[in-house]
Protein backbone atom coordinates (compact mmCIF):
# COMPACT_ATOMS: atom_id res chain seq x y z
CA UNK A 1 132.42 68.92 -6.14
CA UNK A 2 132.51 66.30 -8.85
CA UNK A 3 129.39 64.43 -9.77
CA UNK A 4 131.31 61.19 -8.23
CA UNK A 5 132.19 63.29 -5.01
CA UNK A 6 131.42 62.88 -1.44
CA UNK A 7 127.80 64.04 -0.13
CA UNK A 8 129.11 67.26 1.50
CA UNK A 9 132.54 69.01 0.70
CA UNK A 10 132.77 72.54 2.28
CA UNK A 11 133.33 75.61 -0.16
CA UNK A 12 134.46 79.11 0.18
CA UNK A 13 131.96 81.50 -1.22
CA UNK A 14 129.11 79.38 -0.93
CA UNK A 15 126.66 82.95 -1.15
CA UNK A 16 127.93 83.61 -4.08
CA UNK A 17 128.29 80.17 -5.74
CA UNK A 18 124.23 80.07 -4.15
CA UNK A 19 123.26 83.31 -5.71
CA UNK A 20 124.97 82.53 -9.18
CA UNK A 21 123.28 79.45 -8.82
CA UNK A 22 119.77 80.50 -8.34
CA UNK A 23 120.49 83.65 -11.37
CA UNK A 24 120.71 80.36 -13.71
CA UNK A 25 117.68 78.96 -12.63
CA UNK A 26 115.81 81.46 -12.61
CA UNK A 27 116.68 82.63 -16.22
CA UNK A 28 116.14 79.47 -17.52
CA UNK A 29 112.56 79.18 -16.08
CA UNK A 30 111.85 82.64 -17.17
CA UNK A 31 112.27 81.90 -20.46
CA UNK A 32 109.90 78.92 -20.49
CA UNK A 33 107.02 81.03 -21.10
CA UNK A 34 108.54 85.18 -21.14
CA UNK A 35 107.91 84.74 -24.61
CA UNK A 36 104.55 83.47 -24.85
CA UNK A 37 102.82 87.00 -25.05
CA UNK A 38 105.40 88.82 -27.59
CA UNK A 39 104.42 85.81 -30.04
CA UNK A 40 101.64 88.25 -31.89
CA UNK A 41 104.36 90.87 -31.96
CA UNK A 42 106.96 88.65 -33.33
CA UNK A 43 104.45 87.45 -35.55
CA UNK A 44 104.09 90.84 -37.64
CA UNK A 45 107.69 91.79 -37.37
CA UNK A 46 109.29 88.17 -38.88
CA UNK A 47 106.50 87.97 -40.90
CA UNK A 48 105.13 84.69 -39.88
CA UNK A 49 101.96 83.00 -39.76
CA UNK A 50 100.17 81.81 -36.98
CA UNK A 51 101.13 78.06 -36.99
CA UNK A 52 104.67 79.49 -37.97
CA UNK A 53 105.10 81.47 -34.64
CA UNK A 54 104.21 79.10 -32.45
CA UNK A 55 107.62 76.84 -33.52
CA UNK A 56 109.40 79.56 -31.62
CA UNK A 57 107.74 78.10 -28.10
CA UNK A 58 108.11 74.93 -29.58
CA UNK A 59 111.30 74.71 -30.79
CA UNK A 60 112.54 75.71 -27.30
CA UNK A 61 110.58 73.36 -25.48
CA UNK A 62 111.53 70.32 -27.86
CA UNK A 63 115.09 71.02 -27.86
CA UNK A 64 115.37 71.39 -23.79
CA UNK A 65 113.39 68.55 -23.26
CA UNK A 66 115.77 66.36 -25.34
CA UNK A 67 118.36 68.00 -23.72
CA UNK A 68 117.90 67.17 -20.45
CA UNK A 69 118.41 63.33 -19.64
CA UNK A 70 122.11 63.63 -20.74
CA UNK A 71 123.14 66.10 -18.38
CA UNK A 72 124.46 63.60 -15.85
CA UNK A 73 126.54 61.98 -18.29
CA UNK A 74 127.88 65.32 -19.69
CA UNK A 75 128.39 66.78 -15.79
CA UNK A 76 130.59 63.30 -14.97
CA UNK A 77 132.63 63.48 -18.87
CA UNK A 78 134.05 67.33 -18.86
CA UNK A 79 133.22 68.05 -15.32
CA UNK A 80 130.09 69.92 -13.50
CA UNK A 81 132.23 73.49 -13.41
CA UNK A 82 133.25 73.46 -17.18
CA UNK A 83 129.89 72.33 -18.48
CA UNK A 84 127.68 74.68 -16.27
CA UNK A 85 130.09 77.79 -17.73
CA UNK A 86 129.64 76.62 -20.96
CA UNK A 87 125.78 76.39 -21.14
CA UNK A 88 125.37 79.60 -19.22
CA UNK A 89 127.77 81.30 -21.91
CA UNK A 90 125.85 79.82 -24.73
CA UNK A 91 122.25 80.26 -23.04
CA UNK A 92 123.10 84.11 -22.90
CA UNK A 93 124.65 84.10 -26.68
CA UNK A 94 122.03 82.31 -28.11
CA UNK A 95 119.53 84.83 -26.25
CA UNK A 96 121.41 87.52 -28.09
CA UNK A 97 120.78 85.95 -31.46
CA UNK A 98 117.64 85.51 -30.55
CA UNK A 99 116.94 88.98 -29.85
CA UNK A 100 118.55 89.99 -33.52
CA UNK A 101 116.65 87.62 -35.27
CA UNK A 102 115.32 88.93 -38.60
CA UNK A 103 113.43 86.33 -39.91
CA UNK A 104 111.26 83.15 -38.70
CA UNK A 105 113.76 80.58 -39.83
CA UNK A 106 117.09 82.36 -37.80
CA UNK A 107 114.26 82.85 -34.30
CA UNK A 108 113.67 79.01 -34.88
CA UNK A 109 117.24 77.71 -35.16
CA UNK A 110 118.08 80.37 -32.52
CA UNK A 111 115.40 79.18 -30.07
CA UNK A 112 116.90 75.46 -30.99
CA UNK A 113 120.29 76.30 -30.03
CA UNK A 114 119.03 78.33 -26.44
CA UNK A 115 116.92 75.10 -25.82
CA UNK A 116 119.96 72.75 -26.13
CA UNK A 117 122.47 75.38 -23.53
CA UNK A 118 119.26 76.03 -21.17
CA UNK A 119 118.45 72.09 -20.79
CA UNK A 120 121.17 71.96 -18.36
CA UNK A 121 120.84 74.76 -16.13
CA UNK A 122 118.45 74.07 -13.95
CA UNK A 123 119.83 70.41 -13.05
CA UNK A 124 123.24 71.46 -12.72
CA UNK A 125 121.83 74.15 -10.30
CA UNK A 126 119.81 71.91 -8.25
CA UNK A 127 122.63 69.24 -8.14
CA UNK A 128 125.18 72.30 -7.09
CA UNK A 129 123.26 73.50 -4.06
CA UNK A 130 122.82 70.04 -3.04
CA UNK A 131 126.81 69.22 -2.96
CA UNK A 132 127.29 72.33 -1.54
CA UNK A 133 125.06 72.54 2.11
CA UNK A 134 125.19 69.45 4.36
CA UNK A 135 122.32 67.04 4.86
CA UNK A 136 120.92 69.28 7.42
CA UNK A 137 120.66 72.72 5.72
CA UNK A 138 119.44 71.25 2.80
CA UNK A 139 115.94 71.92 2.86
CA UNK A 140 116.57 75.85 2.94
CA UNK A 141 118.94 75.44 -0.06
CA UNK A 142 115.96 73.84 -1.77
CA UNK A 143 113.86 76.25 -1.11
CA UNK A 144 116.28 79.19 -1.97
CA UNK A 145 116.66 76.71 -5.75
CA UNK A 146 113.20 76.26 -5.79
CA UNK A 147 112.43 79.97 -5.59
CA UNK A 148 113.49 80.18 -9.08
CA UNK A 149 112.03 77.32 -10.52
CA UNK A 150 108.52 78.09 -9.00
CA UNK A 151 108.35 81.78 -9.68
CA UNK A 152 110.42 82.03 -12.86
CA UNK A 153 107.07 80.31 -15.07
CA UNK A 154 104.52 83.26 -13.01
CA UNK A 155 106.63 85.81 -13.43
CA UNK A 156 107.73 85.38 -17.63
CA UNK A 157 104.29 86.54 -19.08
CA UNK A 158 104.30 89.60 -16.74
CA UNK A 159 107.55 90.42 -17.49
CA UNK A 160 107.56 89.58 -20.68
CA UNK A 161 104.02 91.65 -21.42
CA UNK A 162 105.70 94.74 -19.58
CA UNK A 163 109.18 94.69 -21.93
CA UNK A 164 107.16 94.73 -25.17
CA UNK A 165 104.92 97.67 -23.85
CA UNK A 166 107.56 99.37 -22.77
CA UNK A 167 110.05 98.68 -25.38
CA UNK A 168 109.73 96.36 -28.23
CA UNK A 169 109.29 92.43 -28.40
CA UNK A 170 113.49 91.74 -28.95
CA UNK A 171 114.36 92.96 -24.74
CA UNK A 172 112.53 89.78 -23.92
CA UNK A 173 115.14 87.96 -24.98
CA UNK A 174 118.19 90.53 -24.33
CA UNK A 175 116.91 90.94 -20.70
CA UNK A 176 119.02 87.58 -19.83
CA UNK A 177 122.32 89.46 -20.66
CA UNK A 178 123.11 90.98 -17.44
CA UNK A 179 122.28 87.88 -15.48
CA UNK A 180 124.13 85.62 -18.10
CA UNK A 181 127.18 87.69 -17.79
CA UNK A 182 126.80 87.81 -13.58
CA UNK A 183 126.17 83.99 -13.37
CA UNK A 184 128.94 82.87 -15.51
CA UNK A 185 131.59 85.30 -13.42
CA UNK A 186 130.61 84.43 -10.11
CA UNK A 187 130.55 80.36 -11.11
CA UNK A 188 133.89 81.15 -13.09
CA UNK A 189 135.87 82.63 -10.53
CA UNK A 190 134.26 80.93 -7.35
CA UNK A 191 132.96 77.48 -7.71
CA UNK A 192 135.84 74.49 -7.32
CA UNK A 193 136.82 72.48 -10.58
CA UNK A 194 135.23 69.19 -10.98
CA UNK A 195 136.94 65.91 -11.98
CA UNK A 196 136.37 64.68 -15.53
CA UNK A 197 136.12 61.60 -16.81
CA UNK A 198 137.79 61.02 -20.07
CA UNK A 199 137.20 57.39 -19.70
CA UNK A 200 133.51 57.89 -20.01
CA UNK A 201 132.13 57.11 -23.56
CA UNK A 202 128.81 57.90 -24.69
CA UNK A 203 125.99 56.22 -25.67
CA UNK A 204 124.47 57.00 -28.70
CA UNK A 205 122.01 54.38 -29.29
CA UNK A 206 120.27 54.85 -26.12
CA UNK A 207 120.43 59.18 -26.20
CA UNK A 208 118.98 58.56 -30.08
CA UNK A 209 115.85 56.85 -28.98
CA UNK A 210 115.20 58.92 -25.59
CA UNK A 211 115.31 61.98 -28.44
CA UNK A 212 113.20 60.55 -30.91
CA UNK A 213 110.76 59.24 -27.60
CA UNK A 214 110.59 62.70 -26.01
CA UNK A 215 110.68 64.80 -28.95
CA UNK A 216 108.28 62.32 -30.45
CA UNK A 217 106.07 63.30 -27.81
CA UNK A 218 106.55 66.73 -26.66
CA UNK A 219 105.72 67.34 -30.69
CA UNK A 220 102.46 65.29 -30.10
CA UNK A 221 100.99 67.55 -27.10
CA UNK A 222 102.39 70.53 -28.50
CA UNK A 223 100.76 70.42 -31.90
CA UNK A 224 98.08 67.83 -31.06
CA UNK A 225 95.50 70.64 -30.10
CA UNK A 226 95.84 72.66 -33.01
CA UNK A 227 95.79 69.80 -35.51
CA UNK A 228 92.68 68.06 -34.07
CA UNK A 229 95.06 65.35 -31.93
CA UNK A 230 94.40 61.64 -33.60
CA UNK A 231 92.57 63.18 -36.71
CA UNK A 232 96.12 64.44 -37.94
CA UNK A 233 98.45 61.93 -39.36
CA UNK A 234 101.07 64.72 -37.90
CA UNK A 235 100.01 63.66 -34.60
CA UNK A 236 99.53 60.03 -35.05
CA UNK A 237 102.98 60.05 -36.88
CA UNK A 238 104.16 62.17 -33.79
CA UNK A 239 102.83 59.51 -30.97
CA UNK A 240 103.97 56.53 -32.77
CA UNK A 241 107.67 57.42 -33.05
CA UNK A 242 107.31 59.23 -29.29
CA UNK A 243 105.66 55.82 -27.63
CA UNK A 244 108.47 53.48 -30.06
CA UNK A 245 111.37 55.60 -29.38
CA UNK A 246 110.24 55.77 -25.17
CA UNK A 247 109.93 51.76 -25.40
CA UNK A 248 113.02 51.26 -27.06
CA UNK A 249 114.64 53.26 -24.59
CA UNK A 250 113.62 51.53 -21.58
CA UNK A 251 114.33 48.02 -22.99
CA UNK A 252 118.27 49.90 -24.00
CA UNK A 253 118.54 50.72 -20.32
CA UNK A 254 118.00 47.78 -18.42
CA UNK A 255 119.99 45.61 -21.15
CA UNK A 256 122.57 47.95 -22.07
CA UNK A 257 126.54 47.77 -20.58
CA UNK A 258 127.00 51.00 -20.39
CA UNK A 259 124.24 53.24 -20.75
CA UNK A 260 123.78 56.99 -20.42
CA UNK A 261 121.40 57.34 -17.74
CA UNK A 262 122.50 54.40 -15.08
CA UNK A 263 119.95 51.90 -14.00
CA UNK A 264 120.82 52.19 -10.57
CA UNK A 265 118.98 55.33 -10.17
CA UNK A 266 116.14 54.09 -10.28
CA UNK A 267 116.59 51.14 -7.62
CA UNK A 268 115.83 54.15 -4.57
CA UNK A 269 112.32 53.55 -3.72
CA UNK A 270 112.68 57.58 -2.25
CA UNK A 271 113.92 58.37 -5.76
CA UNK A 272 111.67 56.67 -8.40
CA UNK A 273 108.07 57.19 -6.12
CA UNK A 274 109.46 60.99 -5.89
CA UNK A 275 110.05 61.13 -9.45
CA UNK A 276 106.36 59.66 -9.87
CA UNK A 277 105.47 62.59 -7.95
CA UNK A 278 106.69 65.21 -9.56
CA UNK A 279 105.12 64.26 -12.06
CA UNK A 280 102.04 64.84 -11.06
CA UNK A 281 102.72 67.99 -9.34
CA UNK A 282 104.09 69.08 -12.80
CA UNK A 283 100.25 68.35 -14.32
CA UNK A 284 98.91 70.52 -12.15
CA UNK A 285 101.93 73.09 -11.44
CA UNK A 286 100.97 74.59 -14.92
CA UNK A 287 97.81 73.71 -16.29
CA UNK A 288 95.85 75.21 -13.52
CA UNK A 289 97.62 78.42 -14.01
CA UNK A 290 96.85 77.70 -17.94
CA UNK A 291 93.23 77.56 -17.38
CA UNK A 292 92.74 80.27 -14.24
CA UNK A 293 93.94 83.21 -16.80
CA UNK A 294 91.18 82.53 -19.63
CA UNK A 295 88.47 81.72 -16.44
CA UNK A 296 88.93 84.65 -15.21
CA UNK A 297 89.28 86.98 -18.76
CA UNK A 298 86.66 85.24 -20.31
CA UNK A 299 83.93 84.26 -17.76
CA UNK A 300 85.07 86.26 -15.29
CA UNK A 301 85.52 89.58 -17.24
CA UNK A 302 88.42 90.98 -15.30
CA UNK A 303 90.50 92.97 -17.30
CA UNK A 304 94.09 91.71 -18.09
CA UNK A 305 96.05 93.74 -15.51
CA UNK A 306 93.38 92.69 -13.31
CA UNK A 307 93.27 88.78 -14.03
CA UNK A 308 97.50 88.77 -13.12
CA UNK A 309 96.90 90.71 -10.28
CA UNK A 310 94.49 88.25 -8.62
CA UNK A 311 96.87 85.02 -9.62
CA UNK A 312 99.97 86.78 -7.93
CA UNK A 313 98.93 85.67 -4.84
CA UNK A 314 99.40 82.11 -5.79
CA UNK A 315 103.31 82.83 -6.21
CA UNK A 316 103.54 84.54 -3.04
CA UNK A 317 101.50 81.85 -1.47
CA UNK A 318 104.38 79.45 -2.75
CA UNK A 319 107.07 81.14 -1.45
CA UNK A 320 105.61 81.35 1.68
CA UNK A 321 105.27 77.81 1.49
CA UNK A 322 108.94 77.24 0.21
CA UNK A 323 110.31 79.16 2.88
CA UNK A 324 107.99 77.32 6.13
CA UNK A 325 108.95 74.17 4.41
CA UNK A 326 112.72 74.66 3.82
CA UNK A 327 112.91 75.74 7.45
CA UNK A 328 111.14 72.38 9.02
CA UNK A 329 111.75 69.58 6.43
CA UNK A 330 114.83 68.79 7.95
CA UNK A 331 113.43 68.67 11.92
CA UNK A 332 110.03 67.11 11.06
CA UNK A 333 109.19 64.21 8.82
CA UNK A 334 108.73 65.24 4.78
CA UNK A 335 106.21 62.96 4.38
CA UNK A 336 103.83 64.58 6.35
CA UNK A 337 104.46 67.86 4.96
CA UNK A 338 104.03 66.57 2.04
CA UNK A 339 100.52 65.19 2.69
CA UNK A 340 99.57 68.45 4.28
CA UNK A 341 100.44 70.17 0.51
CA UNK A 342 98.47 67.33 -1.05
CA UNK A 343 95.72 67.65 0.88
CA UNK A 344 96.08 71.30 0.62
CA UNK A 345 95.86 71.47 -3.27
CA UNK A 346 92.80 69.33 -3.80
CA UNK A 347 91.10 71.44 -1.43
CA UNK A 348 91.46 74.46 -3.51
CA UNK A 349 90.85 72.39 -6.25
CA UNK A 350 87.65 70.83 -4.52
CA UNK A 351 86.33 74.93 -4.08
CA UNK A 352 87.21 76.02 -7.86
CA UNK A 353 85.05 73.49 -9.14
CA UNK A 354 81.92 75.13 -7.31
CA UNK A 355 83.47 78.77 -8.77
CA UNK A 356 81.20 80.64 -10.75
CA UNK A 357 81.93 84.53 -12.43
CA UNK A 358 79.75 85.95 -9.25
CA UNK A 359 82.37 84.13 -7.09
CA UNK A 360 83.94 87.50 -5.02
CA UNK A 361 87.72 88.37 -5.07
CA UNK A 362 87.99 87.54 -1.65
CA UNK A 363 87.39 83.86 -1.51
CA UNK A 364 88.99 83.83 -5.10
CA UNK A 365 92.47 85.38 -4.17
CA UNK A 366 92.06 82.96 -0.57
CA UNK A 367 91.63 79.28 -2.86
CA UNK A 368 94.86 80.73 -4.85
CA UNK A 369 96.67 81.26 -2.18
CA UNK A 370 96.04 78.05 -0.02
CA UNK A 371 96.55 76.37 -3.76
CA UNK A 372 100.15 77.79 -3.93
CA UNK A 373 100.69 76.80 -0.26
CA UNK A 374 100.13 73.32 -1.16
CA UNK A 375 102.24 73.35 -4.41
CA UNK A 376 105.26 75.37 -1.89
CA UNK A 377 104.48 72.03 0.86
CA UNK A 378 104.84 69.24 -1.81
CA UNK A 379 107.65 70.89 -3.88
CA UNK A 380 110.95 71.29 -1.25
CA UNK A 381 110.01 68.55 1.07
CA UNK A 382 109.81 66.01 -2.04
CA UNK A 383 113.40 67.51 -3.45
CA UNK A 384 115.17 66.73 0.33
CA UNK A 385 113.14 63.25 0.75
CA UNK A 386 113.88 61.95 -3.24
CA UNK A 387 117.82 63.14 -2.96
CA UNK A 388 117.78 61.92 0.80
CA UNK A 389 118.92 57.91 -0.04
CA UNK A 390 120.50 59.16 -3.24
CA UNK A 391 124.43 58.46 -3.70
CA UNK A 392 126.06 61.85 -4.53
CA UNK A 393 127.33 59.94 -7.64
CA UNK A 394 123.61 60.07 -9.28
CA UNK A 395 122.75 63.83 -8.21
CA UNK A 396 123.28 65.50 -11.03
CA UNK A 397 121.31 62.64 -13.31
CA UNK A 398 119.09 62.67 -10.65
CA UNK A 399 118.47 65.96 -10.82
CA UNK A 400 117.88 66.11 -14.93
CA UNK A 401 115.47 63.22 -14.33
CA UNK A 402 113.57 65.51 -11.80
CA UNK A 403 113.59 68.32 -14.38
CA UNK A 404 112.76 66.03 -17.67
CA UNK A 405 109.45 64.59 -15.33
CA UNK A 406 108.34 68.33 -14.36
CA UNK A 407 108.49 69.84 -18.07
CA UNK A 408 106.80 66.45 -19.65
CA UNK A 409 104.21 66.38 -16.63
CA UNK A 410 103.89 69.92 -17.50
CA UNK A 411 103.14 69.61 -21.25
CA UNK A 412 101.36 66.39 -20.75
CA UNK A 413 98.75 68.44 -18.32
CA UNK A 414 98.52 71.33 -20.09
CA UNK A 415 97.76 69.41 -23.39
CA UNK A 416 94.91 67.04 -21.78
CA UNK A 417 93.08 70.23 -19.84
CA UNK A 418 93.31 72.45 -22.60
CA UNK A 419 91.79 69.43 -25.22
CA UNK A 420 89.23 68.41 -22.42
CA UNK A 421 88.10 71.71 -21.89
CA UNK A 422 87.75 72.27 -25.99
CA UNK A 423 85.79 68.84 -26.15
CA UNK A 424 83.44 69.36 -23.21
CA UNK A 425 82.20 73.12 -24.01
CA UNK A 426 81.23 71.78 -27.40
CA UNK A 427 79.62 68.40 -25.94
CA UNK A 428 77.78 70.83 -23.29
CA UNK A 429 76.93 73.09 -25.40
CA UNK A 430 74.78 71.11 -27.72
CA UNK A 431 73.67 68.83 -24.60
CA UNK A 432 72.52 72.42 -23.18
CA UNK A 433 71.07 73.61 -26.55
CA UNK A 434 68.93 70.46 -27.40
CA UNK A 435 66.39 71.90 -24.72
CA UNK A 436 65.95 74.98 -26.30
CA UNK A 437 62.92 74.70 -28.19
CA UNK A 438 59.62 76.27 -28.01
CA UNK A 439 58.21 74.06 -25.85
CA UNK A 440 60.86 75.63 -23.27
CA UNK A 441 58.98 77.39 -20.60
CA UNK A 442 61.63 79.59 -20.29
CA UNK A 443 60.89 80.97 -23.20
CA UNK A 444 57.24 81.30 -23.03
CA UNK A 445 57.63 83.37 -20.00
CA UNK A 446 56.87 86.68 -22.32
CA UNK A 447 58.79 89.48 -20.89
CA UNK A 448 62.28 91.05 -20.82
CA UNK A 449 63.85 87.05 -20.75
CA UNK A 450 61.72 85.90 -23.99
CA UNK A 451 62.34 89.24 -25.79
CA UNK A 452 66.54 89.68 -24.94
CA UNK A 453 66.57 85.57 -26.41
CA UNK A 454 64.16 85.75 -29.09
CA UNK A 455 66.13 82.98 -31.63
CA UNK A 456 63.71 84.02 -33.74
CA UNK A 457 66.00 87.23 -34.26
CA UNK A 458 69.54 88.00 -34.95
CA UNK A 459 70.08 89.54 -31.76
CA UNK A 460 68.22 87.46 -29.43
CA UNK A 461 69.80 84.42 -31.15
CA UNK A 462 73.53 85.90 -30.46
CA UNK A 463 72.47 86.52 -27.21
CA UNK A 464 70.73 83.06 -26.46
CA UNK A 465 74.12 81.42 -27.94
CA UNK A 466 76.56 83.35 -25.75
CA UNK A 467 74.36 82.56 -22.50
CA UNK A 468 74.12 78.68 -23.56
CA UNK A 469 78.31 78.98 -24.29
CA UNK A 470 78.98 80.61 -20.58
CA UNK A 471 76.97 78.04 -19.37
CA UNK A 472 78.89 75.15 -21.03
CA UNK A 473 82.19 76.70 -20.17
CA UNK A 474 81.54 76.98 -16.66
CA UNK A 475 79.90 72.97 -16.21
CA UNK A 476 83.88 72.08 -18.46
CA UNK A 477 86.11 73.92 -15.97
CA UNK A 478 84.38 72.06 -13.36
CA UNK A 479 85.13 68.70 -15.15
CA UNK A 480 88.81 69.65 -15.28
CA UNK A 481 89.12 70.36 -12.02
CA UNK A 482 88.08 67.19 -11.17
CA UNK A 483 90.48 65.98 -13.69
CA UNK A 484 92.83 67.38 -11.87
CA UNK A 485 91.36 66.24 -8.12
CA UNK A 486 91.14 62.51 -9.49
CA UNK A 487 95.02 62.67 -10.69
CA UNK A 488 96.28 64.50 -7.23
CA UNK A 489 94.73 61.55 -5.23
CA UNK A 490 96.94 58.51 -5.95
CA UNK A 491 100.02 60.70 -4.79
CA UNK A 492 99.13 60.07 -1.43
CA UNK A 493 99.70 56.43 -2.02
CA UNK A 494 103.27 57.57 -2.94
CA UNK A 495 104.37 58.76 0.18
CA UNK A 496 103.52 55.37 1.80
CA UNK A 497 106.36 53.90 -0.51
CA UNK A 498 109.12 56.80 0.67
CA UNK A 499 111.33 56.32 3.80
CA UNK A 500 112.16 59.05 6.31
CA UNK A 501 115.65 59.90 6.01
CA UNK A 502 117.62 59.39 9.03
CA UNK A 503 119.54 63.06 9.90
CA UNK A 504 123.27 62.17 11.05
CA UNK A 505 123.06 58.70 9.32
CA UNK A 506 125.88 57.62 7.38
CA UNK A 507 125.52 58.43 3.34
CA UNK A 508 125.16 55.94 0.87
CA UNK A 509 128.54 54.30 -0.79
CA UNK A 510 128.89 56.29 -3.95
CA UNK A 511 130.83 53.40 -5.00
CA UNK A 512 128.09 50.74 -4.42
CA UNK A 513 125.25 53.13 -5.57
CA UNK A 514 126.57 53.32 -8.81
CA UNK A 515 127.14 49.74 -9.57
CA UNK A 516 124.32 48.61 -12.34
């Protein structure tokens, strides 16, 4: 089961190897965002700032980003078994120290150090289950993988939120013990040895410029918010070195001999259009989620426990999804399944830009659900049609490209709703304002209305303001759904690029696939 291996080899204890599998994944993606709401806890007990706390997101999110494209290379040099053990036993370490941490600058270098182990796990996962099922049982393994991925982000505030209640902030991060130690027994003892490659030498130039490019960037949306984006010379330093270092990585890979990521991986039409793809599905995966929980806490008033309830249904409408998909990807064409989840998605993205806070539960809790449906219809089929053409050789890169595309797609729509939504209320608000003057009927009225907005008093001026501010709020989540509408279309166009894997057709030469 080597990353240069055939495209099926038959293992013994392929639940277990499966289940071990999954455990990794799904830690991993937990811990993406099961730490977002102990950060004001944290914050008092490493006494940190504001800006201070938020490095311990940050740092994790840099440092697995970075992380990431190398994975192939590392997989093929020491061999898939070794290096998967050795990230899980350092991912569940690390989560230790992260859990002792006593001050802000050992939770930082902590986070760092869990960023650089968890980078791999969710590649080597994906790349594991594919070696592991044959061609035609591969679309349930991806569902079963993409179980964890999906559900691991929806779950982690929830979780996390119901730790620090119960307990304190640190079982956020000493919940991944018992997994950790699980996963790295069951992989230890069960999953064949790979081949190394001590030939394999690697290349710095080219892993030093993707780092500066990513981090560059992922620095850039992260902070760009707080710091006013290109106001900041933080953030224009941040975006210069991210778009010089993402140049000068491109131009490395194509001219390069030897290069860390091979070029050849990117010569499958399936393979670069799905990568495309999941890009976009990443922009929406998390940024809708991002902006449903303040919609419905602010506008909305629902109380917290309230607000999660109502966006469960979106995970379970995803699994659903995963598990409809998984079954018929591999007896109907993905492309059309695909489509369906497309279309799907900007439907429910069509209806929550007519939402409004008098929208009822009902039809609320149905768009959520139909929107996880589509994101459960584009996700598995696109993972069997992208590795479909792909030599087993370029899995596992394959497979930390896929991961690299969804995290930066992530960030990169989480960063542009979050900064349009910011820049619109404000634009709307004084748009919406400039008419109230006393020449506004509305106002002239005399009554309960003119009375409860008086401006001419404290209270009626408060009141006036927070009316004008719902308002403005409401007309800005519209625009970003549209955002979002208007960057879901051109997918479509993707799937006219992507062939239809043929089921019983010979797999690619691993030898001739990896040729540059």
């Amino acid at each position: 089961m080597a990353a240069d291996g055939p495209d099926y080899e038959p293992v013994a204890h392929r639940g277990i190897i499966t289940i071990c599998a999954m455990g990794a994944t799904l830690m991993q993606a937990l811990d993406s965002t099961i730490a977002n709401v102990a950060l004001p806890y944290m914050q008092g007990s490493l006494s940190a700032t504001f800006d201070e706390i938020t490095w311990v997101l940050t740092s994790y999110i840099t440092a697995a980003a970075i992380m990431t494209a190398p994975v192939g290379w590392l997989a093929a040099r020491f061999g898939r078994k070794y290096l998967f053990v050795v990230c899980l036993i350092g991912f569940t370490v690390t989560s230790m120290m992260c859990g002792a941490a006593q001050s802000l600058m050992q939770m930082v270098v902590f986070r760092l150090a869990q960023g650089v182990f968890g980078a791999a796990l969710v590649p080597l996962s994906q790349a594991t289950m594919l070696d592991i099922y044959p061609p035609e049982q591969r679309g349930s393994a991806m569902a079963m993988w993409g179980v964890g991925v999906m559900i691991g982000p929806i779950l982690g505030p929830t979780l996390g939120g119901y730790l620090t209640e119960i307990y304190n902030w640190r079982w956020v991060f000493y919940v991944n013990l018992p997994f950790g130690i699980l996963a790295t027994g069951g992989l230890l003892f069960f999953m064949p040895k790979g081949r190394p490659n001590d030939s394999l030498r690697f290349d710095w130039i080219g892993f030093i410029v993707l780092a500066i490019g990513v981090g560059g960037l992922q620095m850039m949306l992260d902070r760009g918010q707080d710091q006013d984006w290109f106001s900041s010379r933080e953030v224009i330093t941040e975006a210069v070195l991210g778009g010089l270092g993402i140049y000068l990585f491109v131009v490395h890979l194509f001219t390069a001999r030897n290069p860390f990521i091979r070029p050849s991986l990117f010569r499958d039409i399936n393979f670069s259009s799905g990568l495309v793809l999941m890009f976009s599905v990443g922009t929406i995966l998390v940024s809708s989620s991002a902006l449903m929980a303040p919609w419905l806490q602010g506008l909305a008033n629902y109380p917290v426990e309230t607000a999660g309830l109502v966006m469960a249904p979106r995970g379970i409408g995803t699994m659903a999804a995963m598990m409809i998909a998984g079954r018929i990807s591999n007896r109907s064409d993905p492309r059309m399944l695909m489509a369906i989840g497309i279309l799907l998605l900007i439907w429910s993205l069509w209806d929550m830009t007519g939402w409004t806070p008098d929208i009822s539960q009902t039809h609320l809790i149905v768009t959520v659900i139909i929107q996880g449906f589509g994101l459960g219809f584009i996700f598995i089929p696109l993972q069997v049609l992208a590795f479909a053409t792909l030599a087993p050789a370029l899995r596992t890169d394959g497979a930390s490209m896929f991961s690299l595309f969804r995290n930066i797609g992530a960030a990169i729509g989480v960063s542009i709703t979050s900064a349009l939504l910011a820049r619109n209320t404000q634009a709307l608000h004084a748009e919406i304002s400039a008419d109230v003057t006393p020449f506004n009927r509305a106002l002239q009225s005399g009554g309960a209305v003119q009375h409860a907005w008086d401006p001419a008093t404290q209270h009626g001026a408060a009141a006036l303001d927070a009316v004008i501010n719902q308002q403005a709020q409401i007309t800005a989540y519209v625009d970003d759904y549209k955002f979002m509408i208007y960057t879901t279309l051109p997918a479509l166009l993707l799937l006219l690029l992507m062939r239809k894997p043929k089921l019983g057709a010979a797999p690619p030469d691993p030898a001739h696939a990896a040729m540059d």
